[in-house]
Protein backbone atom coordinates (compact mmCIF):
# COMPACT_ATOMS: atom_id res chain seq x y z
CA UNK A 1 179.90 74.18 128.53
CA UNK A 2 177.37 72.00 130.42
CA UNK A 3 179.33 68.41 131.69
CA UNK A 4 178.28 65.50 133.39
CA UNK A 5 180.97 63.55 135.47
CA UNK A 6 179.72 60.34 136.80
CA UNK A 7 181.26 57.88 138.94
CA UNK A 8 180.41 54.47 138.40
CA UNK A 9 178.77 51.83 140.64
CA UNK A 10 181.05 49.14 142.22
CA UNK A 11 179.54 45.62 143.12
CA UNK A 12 182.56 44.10 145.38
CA UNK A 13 182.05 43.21 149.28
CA UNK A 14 183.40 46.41 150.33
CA UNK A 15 181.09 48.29 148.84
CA UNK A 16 178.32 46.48 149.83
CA UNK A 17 179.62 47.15 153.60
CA UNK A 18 179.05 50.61 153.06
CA UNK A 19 182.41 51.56 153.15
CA UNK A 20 181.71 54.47 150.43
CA UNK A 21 183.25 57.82 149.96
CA UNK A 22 182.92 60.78 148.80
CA UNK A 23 185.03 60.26 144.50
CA UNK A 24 187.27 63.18 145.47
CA UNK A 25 188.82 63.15 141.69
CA UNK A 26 185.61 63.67 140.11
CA UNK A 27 184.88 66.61 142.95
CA UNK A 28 188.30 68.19 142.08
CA UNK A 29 187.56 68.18 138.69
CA UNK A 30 185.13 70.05 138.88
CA UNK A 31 186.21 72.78 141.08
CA UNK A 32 188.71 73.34 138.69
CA UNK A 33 186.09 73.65 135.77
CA UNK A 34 183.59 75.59 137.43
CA UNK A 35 186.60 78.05 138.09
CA UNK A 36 186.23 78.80 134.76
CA UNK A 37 183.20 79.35 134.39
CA UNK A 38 181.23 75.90 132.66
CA UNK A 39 178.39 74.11 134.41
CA UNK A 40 178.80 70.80 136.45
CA UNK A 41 176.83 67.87 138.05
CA UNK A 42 178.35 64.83 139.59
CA UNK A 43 176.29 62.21 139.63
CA UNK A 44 177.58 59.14 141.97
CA UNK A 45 176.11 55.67 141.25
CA UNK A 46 177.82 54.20 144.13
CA UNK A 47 175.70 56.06 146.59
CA UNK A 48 172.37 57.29 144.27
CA UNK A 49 169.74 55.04 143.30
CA UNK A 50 169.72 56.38 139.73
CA UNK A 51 170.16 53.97 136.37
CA UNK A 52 172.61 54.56 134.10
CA UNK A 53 170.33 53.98 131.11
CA UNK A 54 167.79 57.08 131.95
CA UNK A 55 170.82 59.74 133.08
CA UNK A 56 170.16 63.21 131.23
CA UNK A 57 173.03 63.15 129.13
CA UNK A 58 171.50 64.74 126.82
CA UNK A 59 171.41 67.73 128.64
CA UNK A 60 174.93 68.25 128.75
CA UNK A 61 177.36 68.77 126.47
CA UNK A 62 180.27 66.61 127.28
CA UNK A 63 180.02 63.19 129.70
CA UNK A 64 182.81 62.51 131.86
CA UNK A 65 183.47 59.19 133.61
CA UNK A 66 186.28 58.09 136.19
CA UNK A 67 187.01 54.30 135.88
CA UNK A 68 188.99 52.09 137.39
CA UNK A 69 190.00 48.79 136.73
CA UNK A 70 187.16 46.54 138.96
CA UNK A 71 184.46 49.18 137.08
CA UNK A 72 185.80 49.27 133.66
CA UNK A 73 183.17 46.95 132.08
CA UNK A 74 180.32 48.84 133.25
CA UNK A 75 181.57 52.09 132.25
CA UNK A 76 181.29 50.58 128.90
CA UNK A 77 177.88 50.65 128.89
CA UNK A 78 177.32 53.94 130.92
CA UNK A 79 179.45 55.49 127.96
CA UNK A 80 177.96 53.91 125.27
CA UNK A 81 174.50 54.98 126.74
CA UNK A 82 175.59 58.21 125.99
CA UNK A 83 177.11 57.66 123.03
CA UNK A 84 173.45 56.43 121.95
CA UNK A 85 172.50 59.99 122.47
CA UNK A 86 175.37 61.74 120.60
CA UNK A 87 177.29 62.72 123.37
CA UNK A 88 181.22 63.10 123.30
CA UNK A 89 182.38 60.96 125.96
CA UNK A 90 185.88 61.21 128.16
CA UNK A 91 187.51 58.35 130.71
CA UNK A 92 189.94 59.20 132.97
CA UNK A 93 190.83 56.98 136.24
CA UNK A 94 193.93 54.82 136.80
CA UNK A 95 192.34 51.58 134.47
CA UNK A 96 192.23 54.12 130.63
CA UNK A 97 195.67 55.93 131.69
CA UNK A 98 197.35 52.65 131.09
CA UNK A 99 194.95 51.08 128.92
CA UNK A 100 194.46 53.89 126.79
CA UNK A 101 194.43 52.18 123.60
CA UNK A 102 191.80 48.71 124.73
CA UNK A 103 189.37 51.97 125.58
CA UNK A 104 189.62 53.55 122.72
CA UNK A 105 189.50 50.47 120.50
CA UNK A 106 185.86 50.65 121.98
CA UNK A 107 184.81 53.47 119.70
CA UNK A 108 183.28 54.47 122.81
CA UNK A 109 185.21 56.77 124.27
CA UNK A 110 186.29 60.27 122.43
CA UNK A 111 188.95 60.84 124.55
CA UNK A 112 191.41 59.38 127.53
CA UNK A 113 192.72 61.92 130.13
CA UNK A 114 195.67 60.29 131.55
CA UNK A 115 197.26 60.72 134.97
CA UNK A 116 195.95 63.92 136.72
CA UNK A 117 192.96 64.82 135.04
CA UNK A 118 192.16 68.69 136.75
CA UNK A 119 193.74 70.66 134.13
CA UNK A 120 193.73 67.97 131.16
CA UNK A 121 190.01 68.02 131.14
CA UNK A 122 190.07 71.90 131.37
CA UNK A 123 192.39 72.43 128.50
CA UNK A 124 190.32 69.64 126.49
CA UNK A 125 186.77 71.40 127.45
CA UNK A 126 188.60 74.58 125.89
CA UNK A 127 189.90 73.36 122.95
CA UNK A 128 186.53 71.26 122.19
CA UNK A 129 184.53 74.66 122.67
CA UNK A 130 187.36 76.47 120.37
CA UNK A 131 187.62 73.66 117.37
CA UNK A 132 191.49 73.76 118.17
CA UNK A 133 193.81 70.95 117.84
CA UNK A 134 193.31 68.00 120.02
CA UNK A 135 197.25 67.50 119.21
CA UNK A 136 197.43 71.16 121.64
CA UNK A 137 196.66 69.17 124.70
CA UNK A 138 198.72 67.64 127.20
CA UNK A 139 198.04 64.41 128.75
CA UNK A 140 195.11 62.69 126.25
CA UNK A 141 194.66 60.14 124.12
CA UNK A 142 192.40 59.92 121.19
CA UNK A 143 191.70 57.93 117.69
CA UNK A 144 192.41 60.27 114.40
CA UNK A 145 191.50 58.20 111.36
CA UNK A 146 191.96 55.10 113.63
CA UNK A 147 195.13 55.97 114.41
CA UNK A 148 196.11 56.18 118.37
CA UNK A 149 197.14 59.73 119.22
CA UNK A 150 198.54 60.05 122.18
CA UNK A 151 199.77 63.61 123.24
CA UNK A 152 202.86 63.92 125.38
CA UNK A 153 202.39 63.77 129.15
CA UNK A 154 201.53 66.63 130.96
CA UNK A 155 203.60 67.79 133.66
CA UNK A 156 202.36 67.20 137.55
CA UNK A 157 200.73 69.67 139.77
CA UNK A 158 203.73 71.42 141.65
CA UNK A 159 201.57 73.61 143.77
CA UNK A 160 198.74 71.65 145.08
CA UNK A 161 197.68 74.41 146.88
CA UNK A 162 197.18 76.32 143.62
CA UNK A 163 194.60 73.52 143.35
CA UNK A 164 190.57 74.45 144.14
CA UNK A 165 189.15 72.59 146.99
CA UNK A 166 187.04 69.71 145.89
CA UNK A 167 183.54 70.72 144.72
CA UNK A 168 181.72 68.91 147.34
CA UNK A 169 178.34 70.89 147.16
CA UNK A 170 177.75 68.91 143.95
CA UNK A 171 177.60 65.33 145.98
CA UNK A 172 175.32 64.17 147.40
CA UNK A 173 176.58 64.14 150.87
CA UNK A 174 173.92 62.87 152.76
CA UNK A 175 173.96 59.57 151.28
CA UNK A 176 178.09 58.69 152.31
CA UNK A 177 177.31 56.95 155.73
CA UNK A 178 180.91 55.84 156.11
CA UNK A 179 181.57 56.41 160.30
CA UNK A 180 184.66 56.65 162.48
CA UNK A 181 183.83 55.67 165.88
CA UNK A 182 180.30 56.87 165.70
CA UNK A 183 180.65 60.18 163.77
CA UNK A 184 179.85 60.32 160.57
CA UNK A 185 183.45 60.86 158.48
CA UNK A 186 183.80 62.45 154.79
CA UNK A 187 187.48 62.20 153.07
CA UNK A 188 189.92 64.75 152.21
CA UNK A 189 193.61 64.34 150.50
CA UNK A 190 196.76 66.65 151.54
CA UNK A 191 199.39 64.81 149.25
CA UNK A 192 199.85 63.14 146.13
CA UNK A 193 202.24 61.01 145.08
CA UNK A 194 204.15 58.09 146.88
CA UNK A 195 208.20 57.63 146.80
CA UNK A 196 208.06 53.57 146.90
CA UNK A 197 206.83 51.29 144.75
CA UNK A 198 205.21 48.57 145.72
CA UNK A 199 204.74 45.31 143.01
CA UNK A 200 201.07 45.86 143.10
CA UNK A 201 200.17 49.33 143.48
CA UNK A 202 199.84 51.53 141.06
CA UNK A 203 199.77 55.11 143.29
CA UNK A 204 203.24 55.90 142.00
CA UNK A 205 202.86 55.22 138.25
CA UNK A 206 200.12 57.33 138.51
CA UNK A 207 200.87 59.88 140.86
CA UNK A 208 204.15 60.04 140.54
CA UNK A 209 207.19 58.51 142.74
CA UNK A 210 207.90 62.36 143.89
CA UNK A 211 205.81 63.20 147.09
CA UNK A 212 204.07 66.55 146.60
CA UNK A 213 202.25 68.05 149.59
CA UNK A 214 199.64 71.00 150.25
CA UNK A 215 200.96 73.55 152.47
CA UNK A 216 199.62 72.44 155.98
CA UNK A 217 197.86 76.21 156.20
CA UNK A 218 196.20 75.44 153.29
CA UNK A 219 194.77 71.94 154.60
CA UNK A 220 194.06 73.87 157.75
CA UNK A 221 191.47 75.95 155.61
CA UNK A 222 189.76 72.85 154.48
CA UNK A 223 189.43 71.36 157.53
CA UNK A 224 187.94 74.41 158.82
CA UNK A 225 185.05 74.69 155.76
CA UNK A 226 184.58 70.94 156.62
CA UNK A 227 184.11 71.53 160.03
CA UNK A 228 182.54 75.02 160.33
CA UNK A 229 180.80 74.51 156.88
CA UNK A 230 179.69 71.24 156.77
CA UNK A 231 179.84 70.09 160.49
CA UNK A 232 181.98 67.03 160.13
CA UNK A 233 183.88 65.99 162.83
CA UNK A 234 185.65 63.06 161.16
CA UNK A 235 187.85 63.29 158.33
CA UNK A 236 189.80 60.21 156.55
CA UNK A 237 192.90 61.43 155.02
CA UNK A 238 193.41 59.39 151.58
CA UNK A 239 197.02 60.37 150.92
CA UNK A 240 199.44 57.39 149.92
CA UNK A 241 201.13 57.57 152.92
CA UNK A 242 199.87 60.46 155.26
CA UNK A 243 202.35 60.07 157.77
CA UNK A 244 205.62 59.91 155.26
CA UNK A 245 207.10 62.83 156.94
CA UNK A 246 207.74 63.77 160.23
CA UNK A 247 208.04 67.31 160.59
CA UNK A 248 204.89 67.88 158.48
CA UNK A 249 202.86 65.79 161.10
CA UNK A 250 203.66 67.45 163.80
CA UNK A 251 203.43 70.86 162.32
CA UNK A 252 199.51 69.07 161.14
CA UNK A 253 198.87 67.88 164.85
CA UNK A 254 199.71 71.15 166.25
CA UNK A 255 198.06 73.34 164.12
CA UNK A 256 194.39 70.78 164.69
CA UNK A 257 195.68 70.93 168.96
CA UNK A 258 196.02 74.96 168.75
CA UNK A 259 192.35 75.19 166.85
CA UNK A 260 190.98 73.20 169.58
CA UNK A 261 188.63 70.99 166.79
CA UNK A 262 186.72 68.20 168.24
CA UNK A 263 187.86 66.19 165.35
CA UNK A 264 188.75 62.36 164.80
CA UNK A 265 190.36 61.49 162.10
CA UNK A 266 192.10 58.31 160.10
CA UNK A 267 194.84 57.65 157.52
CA UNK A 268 197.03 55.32 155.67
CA UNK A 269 200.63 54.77 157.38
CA UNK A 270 203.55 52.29 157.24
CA UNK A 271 204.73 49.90 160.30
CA UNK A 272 208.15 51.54 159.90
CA UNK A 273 207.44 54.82 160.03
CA UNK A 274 205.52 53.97 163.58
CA UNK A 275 208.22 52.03 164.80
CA UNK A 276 210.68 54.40 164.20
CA UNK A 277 208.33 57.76 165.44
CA UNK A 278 206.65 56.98 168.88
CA UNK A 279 206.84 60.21 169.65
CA UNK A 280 204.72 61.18 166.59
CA UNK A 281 202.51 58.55 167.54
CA UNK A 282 201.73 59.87 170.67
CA UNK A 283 201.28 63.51 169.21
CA UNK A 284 198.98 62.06 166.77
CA UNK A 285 196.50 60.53 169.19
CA UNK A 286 196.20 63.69 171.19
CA UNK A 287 195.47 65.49 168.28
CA UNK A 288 192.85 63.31 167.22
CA UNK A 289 193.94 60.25 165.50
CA UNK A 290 191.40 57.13 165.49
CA UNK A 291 192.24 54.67 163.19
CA UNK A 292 195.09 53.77 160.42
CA UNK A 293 195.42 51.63 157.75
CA UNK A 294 198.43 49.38 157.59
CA UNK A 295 200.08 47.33 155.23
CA UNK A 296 201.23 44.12 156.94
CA UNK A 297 200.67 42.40 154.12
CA UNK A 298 202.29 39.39 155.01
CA UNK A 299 203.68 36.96 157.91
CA UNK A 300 206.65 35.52 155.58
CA UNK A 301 209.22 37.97 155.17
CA UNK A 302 210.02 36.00 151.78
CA UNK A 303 206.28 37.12 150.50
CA UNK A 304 207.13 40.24 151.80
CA UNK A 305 210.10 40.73 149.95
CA UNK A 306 209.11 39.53 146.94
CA UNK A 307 206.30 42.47 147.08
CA UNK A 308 208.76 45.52 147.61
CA UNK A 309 207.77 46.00 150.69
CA UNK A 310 210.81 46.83 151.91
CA UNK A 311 209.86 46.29 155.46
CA UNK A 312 211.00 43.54 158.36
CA UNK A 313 207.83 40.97 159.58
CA UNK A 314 209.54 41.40 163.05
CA UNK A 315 208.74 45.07 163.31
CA UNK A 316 205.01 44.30 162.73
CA UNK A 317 204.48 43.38 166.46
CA UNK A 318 206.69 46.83 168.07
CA UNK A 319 204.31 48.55 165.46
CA UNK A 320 201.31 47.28 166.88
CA UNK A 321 202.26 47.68 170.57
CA UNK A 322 202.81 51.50 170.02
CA UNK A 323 199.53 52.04 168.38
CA UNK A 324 197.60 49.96 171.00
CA UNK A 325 199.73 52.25 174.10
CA UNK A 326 198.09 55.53 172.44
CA UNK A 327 194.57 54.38 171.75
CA UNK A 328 194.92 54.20 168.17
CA UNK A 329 192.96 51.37 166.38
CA UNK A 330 194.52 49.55 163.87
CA UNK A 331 193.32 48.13 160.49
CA UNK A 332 195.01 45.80 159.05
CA UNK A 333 195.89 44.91 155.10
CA UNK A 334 197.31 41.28 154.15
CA UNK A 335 197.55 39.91 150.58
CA UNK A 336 197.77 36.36 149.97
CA UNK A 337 198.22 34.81 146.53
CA UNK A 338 201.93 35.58 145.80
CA UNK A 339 203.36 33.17 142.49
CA UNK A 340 205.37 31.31 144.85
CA UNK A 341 203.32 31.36 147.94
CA UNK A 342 202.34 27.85 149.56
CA UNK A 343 199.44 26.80 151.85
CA UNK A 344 201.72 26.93 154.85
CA UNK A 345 203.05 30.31 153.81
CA UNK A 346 199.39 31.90 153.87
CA UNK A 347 198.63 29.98 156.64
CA UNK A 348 201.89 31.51 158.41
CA UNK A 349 199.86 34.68 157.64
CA UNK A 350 196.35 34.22 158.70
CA UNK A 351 197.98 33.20 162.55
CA UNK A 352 200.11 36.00 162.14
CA UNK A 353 197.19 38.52 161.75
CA UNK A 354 195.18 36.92 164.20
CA UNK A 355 198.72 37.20 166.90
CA UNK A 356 198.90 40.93 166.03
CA UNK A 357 194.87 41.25 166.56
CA UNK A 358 194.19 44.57 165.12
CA UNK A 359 190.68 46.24 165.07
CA UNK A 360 189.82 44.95 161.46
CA UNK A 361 191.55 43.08 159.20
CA UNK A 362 191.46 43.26 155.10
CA UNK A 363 192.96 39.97 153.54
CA UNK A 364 192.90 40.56 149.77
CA UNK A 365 194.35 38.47 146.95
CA UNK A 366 196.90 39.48 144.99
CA UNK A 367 195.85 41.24 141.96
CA UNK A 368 197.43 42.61 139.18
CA UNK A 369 196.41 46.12 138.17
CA UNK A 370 197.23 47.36 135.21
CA UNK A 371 199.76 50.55 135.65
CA UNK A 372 201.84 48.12 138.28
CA UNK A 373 205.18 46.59 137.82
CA UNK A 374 203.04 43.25 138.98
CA UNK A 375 200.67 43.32 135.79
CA UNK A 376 204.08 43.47 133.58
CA UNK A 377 205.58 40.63 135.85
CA UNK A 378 202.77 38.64 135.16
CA UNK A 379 199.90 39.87 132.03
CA UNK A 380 201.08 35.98 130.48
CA UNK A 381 200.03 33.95 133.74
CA UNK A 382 196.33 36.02 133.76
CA UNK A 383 193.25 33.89 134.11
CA UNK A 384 191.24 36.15 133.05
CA UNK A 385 190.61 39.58 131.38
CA UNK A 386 186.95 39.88 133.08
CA UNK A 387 187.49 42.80 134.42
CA UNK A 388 184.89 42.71 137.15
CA UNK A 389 187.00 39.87 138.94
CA UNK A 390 189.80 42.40 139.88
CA UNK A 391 188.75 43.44 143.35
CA UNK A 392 190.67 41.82 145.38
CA UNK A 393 189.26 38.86 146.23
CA UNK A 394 189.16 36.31 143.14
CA UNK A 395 191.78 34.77 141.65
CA UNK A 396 193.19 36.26 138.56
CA UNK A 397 196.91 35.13 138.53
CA UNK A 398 198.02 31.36 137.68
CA UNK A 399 200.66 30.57 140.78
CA UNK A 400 202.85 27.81 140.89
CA UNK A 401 201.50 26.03 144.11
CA UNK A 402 197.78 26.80 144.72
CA UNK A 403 194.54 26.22 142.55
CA UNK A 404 192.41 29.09 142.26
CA UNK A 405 190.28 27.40 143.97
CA UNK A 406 192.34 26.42 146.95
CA UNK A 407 193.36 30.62 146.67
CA UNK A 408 189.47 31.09 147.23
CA UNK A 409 188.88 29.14 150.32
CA UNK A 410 192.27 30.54 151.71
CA UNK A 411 191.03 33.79 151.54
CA UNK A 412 187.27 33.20 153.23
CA UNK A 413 189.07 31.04 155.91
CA UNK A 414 191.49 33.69 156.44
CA UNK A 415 188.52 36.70 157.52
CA UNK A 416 186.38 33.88 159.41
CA UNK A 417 189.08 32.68 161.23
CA UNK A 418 190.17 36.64 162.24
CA UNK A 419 186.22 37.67 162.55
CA UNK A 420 184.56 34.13 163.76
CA UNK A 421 186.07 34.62 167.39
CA UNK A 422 183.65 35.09 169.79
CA UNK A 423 185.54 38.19 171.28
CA UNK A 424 186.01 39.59 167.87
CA UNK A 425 182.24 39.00 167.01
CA UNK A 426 181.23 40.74 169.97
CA UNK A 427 183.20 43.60 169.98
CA UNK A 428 183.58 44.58 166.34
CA UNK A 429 181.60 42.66 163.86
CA UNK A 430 178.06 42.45 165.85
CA UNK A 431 178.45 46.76 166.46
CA UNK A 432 179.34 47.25 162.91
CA UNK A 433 176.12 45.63 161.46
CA UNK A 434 174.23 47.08 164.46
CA UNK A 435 175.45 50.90 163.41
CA UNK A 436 174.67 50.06 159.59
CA UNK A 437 170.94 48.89 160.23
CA UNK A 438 170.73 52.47 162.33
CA UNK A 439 171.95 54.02 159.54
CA UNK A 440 169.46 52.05 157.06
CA UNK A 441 167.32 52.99 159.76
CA UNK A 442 168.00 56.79 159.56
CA UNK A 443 167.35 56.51 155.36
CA UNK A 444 171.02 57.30 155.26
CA UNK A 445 170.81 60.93 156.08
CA UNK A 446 173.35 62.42 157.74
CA UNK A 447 173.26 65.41 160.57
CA UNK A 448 175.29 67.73 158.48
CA UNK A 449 174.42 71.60 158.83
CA UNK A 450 171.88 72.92 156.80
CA UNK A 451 174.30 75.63 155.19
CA UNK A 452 175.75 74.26 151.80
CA UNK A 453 175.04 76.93 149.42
């Protein structure tokens, strides 16, 4: 069978920063298809200048589309573009796995994938080629006779390394421009799944609350074909929370130490699990280490409570000190906009990032994503269903101290007071916009080896 995944174009600030990377669902998709045997094209819309409205679908048999909740409404009219020219259509992406039913209401969509879509989408291709039951498969949801079908879940991936390495010869790599202290950086993901569960994230509903991990040999393989393959030499690890477990680290940073890779890298992490693992820390940076991504979140430990954070504010600063000793950059995630929160509480926050002064902040408001124990906490205080607005910085939620549009000036005041230093402007925003007018410079093409086939 002949498919066309797509991956939809996003319109919020980050995006516009250039901070795109390669959609490594879509690319493990269809690894996993192409194992057996059907023809693929990803076609990314975040990073090609292609419209929706002239894609070949109908060259292809089936149209696939990952959506999430900020891209929902324009996946709407990507699929019913294709629906225009008889295609079937599937969704999969966090957004349809819980909102299964609003998609399908659409008449737009043939079928949902929920959760993990590798071997749902396989077993659907199969039993759409065979004319078997749709009722067979594990993990969709579909209309029969208008009446919501939805098949029971299918189980999680055990062995992750059973998995196929994404199928990134089908991107178009040239055009991801992302950088990591001047090397160009593609992504890559070791682990799925996250054991807490945070009010607004929706990684463990998703994923699953039970951490599953590749075998550290077998992410050792991929970072070799990334390195030896494709020339990278920076690699951002996307897992939930890359550093959950100790042992597994250092077994990682030895293994990248004994290879002797010239290789940078960044990840997501937790101010408790630095705190409590200097000695990691250190390893880390030896073997490479850059950059991570923290959740701070907040400067009032009653915000931070009421998120499920389960973490102290205190520890914040003994987090921070540790990263700066090893030459690890830091940057940082708050979220302002809880139901109780006041002026002086996000306030609090904004001097508390600025005190802690990591490389780059992120201040987002708090938004409720469907799939989160947040949206069920508050789907009757919503301001509005547009679906575009949930990106992280508009106002979606009624609170019970701010306007929306106090929320919105909050959030604004809270990046220019971080980024409008002098020292800050200097040394991170004025190089930033420098490297991406280089890059606009370069038409976006990056140095990779000339040996993809």
């Amino acid at each position: 069978m002949k498919i066309l995944l797509i991956n939809p174009p996003a319109g919020s600030i980050y995006y516009a920063l250039r901070l795109k990377t390669p959609p490594l669902g879509l690319a493990y998709v269809a690894a996993v298809l192409r194992q057996a045997n059907h023809q693929v094209r990803i076609i990314d819309l975040n990073v090609e200048s292609k419209d929706y409205r002239t894609l070949p679908y109908a060259e292809f048999d089936l149209v696939g589309i990952s959506i999430d909740t900020m891209r929902y409404p324009v996946s709407l009219r990507i699929a019913e573009t294709a629906k225009k020219q008889k295609r079937p259509v599937v969704a999969g992406g966090q957004h349809v796995t819980f909102f299964d039913s609003e998609a399908l209401s659409t008449n737009l969509f043939d079928f949902i994938v929920r959760g993990e879509g590798e071997y749902a989408m396989l077993d659907l291709v199969k039993h759409i080629e065979d004319g078997d039951s749709f009722e067979e498969v594990k993990g969709i949801s579909f209309l029969s006779d208008g009446e919501l079908i939805r098949t029971p879940s299918r189980a999680l991936i055990q062995d992750l390394d059973s998995v196929p390495f994404p199928a990134r010869e089908l991107l178009p790599l040239q055009n991801y421009t992302v950088t990591l202290n001047g090397r160009f950086m593609t992504a890559a993901l070791t682990s799925r799944g996250c054991p807490f569960n945070c009010d607004f994230c929706a990684a463990s509903q998703f994923f699953g609350r039970k951490w599953r991990t590749r075998s550290i040999e077998n992410v050792m393989e991929e970072i070799e074909l990334l390195y030896e393959k494709y020339g990278y030499r920076a690699v951002a690890f996307f897992d939930d929370h890359f550093t959950l477990y100790p042992k597994r680290m250092v077994e990682f940073c030895e293994n990248i130490l004994k290879n002797n890779w010239d290789l940078y890298w960044w990840a997501f992490s937790r101010v408790d699990s630095v705190v409590k693992n200097e000695e990691l820390v250190k390893l880390m940076g030896r073997a490479g280490l850059k950059q991570v991504f923290i959740g701070f979140e907040s400067g009032s430990q009653e915000v931070l409570d009421s998120y499920g954070k389960d973490l102290n504010v205190d520890n914040a600063f003994k987090a921070m000190e540790i990263l700066k000793k090893y030459k690890i950059d830091v940057w940082a995630s708050f979220i302002i906009g809880a139901l109780n929160e006041t002026k002086k509480m996000i306030k609090q926050t904004i001097k508390f990032a600025n005190r802690l002064n990591p490389h780059y902040i992120q201040f987002g408001i708090l938004t409720p994503y469907p799939g989160t124990v947040l949206y069920e906490k508050v789907k009757n205080r919503l301001l509005t269903t547009n679906w575009k607005k949930f990106w992280g910085g508009d106002p979606v939620i009624k609170l019970d101290k701010l306007t929306p549009k106090e929320l919105k000036k909050l959030f604004w005041r809270a990046h220019l007071s971080f980024y409008g230093r002098p020292k800050r402007l200097l040394s991170t925003v004025l190089p930033f916009f420098l490297s991406t007018f280089k890059d606009s410079r370069k038409n976006g093409k990056i140095p990779l080896k000339n040996n993809l086939d």
